[in-house]
Protein backbone atom coordinates (compact mmCIF):
# COMPACT_ATOMS: atom_id res chain seq x y z
CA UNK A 1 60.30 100.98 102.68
CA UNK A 2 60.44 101.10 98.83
CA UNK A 3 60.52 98.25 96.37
CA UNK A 4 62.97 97.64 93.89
CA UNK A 5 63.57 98.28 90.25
CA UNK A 6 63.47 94.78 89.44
CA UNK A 7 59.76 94.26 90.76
CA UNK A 8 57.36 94.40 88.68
CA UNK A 9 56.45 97.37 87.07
CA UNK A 10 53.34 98.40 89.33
CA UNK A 11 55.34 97.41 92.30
CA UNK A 12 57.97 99.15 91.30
CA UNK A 13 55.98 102.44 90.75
CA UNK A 14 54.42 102.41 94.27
CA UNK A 15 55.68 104.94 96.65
CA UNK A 16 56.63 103.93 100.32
CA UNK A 17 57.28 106.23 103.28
CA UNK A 18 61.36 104.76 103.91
CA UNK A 19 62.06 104.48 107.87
CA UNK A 20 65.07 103.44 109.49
CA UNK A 21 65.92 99.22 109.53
CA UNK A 22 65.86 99.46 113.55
CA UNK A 23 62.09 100.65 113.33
CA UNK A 24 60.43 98.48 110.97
CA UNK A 25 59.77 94.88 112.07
CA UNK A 26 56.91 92.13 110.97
CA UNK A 27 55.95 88.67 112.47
CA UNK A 28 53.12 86.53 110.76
CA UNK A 29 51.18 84.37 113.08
CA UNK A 30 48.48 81.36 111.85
CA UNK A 31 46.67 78.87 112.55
CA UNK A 32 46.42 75.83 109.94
CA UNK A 33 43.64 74.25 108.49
CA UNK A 34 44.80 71.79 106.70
CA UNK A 35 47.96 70.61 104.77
CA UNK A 36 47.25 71.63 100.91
CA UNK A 37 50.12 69.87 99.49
CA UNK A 38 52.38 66.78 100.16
CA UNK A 39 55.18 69.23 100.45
CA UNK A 40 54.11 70.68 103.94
CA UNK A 41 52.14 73.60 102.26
CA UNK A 42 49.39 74.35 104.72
CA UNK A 43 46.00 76.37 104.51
CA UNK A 44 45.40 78.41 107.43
CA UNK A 45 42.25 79.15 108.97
CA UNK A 46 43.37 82.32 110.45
CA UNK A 47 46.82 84.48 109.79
CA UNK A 48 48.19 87.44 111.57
CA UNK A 49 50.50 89.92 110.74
CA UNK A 50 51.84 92.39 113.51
CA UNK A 51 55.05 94.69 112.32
CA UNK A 52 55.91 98.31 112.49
CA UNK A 53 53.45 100.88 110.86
CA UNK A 54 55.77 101.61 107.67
CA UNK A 55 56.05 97.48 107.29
CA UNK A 56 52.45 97.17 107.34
CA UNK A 57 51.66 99.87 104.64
CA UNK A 58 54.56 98.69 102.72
CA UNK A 59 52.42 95.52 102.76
CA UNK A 60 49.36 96.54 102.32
CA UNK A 61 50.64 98.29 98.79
CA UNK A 62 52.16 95.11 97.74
CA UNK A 63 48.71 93.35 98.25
CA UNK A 64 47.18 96.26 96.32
CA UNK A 65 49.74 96.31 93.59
CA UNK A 66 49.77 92.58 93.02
CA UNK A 67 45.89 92.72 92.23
CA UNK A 68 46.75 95.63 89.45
CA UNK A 69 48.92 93.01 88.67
CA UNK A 70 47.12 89.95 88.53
CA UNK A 71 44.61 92.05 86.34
CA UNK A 72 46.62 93.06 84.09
CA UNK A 73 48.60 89.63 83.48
CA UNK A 74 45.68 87.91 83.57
CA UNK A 75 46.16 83.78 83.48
CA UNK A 76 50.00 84.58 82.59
CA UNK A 77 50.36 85.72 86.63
CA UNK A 78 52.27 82.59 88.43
CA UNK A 79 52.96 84.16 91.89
CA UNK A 80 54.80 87.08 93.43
CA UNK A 81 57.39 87.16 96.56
CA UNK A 82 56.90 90.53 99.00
CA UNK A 83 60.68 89.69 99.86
CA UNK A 84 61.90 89.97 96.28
CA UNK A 85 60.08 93.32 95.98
CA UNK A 86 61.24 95.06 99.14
CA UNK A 87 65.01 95.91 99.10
CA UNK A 88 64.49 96.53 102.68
CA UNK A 89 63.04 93.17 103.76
CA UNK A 90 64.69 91.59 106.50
CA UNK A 91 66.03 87.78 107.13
CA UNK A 92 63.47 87.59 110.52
CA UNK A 93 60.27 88.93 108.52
CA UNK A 94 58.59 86.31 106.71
CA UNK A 95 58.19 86.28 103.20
CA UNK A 96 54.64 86.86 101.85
CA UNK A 97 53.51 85.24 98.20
CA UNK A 98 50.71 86.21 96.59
CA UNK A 99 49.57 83.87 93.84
CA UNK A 100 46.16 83.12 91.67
CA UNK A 101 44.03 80.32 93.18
CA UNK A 102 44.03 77.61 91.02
């Protein structure tokens, strides 16, 4: 799995082991908390990702590329989509946003 030119550029710098579509899967599991926002927007008290080995690297880089990131950027970061990042993402996966608390 690789991420795309258009990602940021210490996403887009990150190297990925690329596997075949059939192999790589992910499924995010939770429990909520509470609902943050009058949208629907909940905080979970516990999340869980299960997927394919490559999936789970792939998203354990964009977690540690995000931080670089969020560093650099400082206050200007807003929030960052692992779906629009990962040519290879996948209608079933879910998406993943990473975001500064406010």
């Amino acid at each position: 799995i690789a991420f795309g030119s258009h990602a940021p550029v210490a996403v887009a710098q990150l190297w990925i082991v690329r596997q075949h579509r059939a192999s790589s899967f992910m499924k995010a599991y939770g429990y909520s908390k509470r609902q943050a926002s009058d949208s629907g927007l909940l905080e979970m008290s516990e999340v869980s990702f299960t997927g394919s080995p490559d999936v789970i690297r792939a998203v354990a880089r964009f977690f540690a590329s995000v931080a670089d990131e969020m560093e650099q950027s400082g206050s200007k970061f807003g929030h960052t989509h692992f779906q629009d990042v990962c040519p290879e993402w996948q209608e079933d996966w879910p998406d993943i946003i990473v975001g500064r608390d406010s």
